[in-house]
C-alpha atoms as a PDB file:
ATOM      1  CA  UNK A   1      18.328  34.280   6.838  1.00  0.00           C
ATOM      2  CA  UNK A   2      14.863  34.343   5.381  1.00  0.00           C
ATOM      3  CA  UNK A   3      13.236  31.430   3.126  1.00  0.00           C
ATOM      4  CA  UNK A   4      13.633  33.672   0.100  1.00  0.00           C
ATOM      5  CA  UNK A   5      17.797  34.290   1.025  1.00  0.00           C
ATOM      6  CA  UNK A   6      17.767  29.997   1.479  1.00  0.00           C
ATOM      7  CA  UNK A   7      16.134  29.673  -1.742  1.00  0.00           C
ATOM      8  CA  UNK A   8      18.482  31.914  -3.830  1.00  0.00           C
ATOM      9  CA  UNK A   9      21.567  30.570  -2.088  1.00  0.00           C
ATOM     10  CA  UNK A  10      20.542  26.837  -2.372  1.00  0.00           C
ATOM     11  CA  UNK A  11      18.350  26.859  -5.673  1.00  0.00           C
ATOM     12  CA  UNK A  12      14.816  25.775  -4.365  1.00  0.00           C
ATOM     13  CA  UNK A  13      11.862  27.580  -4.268  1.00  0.00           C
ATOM     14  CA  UNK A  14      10.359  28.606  -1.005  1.00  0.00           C
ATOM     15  CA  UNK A  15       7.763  26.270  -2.298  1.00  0.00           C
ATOM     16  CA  UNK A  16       9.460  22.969  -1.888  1.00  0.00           C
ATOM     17  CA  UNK A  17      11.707  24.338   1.259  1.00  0.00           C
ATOM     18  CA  UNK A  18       8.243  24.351   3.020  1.00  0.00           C
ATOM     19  CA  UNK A  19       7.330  21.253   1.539  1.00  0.00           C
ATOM     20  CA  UNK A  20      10.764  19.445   2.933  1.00  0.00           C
ATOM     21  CA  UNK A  21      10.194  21.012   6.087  1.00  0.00           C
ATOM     22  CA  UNK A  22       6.983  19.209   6.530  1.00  0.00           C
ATOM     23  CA  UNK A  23       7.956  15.998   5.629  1.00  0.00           C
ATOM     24  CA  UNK A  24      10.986  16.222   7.578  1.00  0.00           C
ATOM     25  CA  UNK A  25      14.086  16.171   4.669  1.00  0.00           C
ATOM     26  CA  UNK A  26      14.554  18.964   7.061  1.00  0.00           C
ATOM     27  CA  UNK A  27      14.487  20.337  10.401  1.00  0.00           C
ATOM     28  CA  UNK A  28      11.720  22.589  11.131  1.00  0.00           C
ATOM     29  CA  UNK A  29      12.880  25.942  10.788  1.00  0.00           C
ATOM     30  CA  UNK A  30      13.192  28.430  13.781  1.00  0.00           C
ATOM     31  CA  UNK A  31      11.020  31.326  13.800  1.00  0.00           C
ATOM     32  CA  UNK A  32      11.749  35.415  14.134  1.00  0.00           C
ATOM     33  CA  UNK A  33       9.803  37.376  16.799  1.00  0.00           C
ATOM     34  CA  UNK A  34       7.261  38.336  14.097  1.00  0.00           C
ATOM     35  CA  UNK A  35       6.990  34.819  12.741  1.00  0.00           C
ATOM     36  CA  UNK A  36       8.676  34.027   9.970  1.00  0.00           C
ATOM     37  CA  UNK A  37      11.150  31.315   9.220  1.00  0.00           C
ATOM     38  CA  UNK A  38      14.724  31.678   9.608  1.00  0.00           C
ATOM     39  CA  UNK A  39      17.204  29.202   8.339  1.00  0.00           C
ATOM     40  CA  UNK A  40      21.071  28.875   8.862  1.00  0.00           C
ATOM     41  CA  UNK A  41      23.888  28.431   7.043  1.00  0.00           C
ATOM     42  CA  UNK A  42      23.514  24.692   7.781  1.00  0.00           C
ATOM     43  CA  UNK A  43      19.681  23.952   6.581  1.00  0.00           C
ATOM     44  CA  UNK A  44      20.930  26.072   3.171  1.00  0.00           C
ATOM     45  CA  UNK A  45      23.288  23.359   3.094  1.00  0.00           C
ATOM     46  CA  UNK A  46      20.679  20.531   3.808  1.00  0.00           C
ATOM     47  CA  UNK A  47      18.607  21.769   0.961  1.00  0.00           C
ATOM     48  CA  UNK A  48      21.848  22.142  -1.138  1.00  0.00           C
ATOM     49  CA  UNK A  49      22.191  18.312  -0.861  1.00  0.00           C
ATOM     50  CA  UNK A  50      18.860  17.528  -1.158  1.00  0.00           C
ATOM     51  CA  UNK A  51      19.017  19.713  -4.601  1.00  0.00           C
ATOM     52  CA  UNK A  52      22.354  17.575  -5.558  1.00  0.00           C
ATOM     53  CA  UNK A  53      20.938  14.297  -4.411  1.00  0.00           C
ATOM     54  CA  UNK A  54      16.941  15.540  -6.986  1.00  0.00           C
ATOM     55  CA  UNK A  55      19.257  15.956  -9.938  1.00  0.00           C
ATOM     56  CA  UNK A  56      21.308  12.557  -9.276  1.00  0.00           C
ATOM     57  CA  UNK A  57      17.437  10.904  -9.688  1.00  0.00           C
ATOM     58  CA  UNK A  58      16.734  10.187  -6.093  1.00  0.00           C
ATOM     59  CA  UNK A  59      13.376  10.052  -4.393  1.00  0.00           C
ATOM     60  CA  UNK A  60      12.288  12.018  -1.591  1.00  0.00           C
ATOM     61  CA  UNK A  61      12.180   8.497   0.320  1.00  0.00           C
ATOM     62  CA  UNK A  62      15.975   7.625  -0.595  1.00  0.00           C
ATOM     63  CA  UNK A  63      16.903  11.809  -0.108  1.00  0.00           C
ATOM     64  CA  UNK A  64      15.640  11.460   3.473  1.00  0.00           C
ATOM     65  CA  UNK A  65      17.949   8.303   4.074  1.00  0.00           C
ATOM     66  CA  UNK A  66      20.463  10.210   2.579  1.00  0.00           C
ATOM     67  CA  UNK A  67      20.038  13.030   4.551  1.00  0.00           C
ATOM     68  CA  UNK A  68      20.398  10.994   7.739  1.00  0.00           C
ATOM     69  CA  UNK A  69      23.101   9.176   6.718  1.00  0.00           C
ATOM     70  CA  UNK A  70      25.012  12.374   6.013  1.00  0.00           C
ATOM     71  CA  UNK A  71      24.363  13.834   9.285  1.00  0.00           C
ATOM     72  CA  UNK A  72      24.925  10.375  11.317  1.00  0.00           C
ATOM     73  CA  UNK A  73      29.022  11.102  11.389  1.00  0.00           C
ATOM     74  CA  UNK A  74      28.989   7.395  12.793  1.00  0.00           C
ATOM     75  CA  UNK A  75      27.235   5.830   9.689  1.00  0.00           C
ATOM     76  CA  UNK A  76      28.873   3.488   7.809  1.00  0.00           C
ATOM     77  CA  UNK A  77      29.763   4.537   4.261  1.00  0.00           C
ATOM     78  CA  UNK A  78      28.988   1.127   2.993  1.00  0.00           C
ATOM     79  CA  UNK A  79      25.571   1.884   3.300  1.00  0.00           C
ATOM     80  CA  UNK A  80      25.654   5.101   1.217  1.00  0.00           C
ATOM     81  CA  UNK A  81      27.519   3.027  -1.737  1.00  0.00           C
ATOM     82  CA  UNK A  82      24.302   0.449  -1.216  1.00  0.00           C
ATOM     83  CA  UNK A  83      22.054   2.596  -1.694  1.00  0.00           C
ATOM     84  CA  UNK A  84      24.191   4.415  -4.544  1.00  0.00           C
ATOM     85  CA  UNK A  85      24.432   0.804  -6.128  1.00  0.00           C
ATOM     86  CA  UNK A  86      20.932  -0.308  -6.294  1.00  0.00           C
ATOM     87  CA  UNK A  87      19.853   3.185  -7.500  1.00  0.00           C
ATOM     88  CA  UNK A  88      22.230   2.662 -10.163  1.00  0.00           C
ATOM     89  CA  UNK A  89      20.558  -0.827 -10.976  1.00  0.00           C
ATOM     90  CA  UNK A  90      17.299   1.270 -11.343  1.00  0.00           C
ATOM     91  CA  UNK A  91      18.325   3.603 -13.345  1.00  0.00           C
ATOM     92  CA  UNK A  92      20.160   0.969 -15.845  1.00  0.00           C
ATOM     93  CA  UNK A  93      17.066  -0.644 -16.336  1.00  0.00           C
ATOM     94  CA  UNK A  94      15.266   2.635 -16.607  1.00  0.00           C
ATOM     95  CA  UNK A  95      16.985   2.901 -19.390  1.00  0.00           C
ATOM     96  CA  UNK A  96      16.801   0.263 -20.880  1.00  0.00           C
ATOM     97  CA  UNK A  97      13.268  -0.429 -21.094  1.00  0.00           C
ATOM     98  CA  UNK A  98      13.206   3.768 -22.080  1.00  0.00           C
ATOM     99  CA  UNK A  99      15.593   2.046 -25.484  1.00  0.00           C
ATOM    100  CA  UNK A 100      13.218  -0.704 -26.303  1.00  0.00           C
ATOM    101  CA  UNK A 101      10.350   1.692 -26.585  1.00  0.00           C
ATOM    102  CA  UNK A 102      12.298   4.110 -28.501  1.00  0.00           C
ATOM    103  CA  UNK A 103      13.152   0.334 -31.099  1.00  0.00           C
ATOM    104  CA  UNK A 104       9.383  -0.128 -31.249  1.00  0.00           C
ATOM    105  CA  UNK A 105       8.365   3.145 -31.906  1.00  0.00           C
ATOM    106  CA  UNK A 106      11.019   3.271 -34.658  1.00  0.00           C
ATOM    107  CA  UNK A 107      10.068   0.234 -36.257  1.00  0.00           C
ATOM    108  CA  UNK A 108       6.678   1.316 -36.250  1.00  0.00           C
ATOM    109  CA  UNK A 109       7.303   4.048 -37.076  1.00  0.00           C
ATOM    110  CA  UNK A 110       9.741   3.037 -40.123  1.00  0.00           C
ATOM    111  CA  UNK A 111       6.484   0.319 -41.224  1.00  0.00           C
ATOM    112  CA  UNK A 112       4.040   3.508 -41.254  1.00  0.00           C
ATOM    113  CA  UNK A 113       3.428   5.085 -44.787  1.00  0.00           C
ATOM    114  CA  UNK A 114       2.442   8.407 -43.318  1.00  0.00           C
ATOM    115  CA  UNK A 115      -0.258   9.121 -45.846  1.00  0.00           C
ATOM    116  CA  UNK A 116      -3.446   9.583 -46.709  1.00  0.00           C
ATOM    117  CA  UNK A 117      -4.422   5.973 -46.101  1.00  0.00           C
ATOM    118  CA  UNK A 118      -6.585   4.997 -42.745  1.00  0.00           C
ATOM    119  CA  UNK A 119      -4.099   1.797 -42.426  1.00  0.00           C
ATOM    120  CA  UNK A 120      -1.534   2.762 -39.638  1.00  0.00           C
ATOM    121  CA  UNK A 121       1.058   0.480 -37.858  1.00  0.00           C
ATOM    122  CA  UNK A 122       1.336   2.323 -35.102  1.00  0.00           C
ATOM    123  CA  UNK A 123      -2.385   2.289 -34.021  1.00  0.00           C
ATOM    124  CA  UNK A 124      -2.522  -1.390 -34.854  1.00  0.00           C
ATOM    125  CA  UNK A 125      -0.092  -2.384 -32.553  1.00  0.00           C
ATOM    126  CA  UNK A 126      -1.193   0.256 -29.635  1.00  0.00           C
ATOM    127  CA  UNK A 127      -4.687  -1.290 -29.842  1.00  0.00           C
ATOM    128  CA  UNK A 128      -3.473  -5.050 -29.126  1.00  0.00           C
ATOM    129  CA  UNK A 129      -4.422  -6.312 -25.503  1.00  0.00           C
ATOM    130  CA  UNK A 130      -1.030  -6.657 -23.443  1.00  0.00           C
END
């Protein structure tokens, strides 16, 4: 099939198909006669994990891991859970650094008169050195 059939059927662009191709998330693709890529049912698939794997919050570095680990049928699965585990540990504290600045900006926020006055809370505290 064509990069535009692999996009529709996976859900990425021809855009970032290329763009996985050349960083190697996936193989290069073979080429019609006349030159363009073709891709099988198998690289669809590919770039339906790598799809999956983007909206889980995974970086290109941890989806090419992935990728390999997927297609190594002698990996072990221990490995996949490790790197599931730690990306979990990232994403906890993600979030919760993500909560304390939505509690700062609320109690700023809540301290701010919103008025005509120049005096503001919120610029106060943005304008201290770290």
């Amino acid at each position: 099939m064509n990069i535009g059939e692999a996009a529709k059927i996976s859900g990425v662009t021809p855009k970032l198909i290329r763009h996985y191709e050349s960083i190697g998330i996936i193989p290069k693709a073979t080429r019609s006669v006349s030159g363009y890529r073709t891709y099988s049912a198998a690289d669809v698939h590919i770039l339906s994990f790598v799809k999956r794997s983007r909206t889980l919050g995974f970086s290109m570095k941890e989806i090419k891991k992935l990728v390999s680990l997927w297609r190594n049928k002698s990996r072990a699965s221990l490995d996949v859970k490790n790197m599931a585990l730690a990306h979990i540990d990232d994403m906890e504290k993600k979030i919760a650094d993500l909560q304390e600045m939505v509690k700062t900006l609320k109690h700023l926020s809540k301290n701010c008169h919103g008025d005509n006055r120049p005096d503001c809370p919120i610029l106060n505290d943005l304008a201290q050195p770290l």
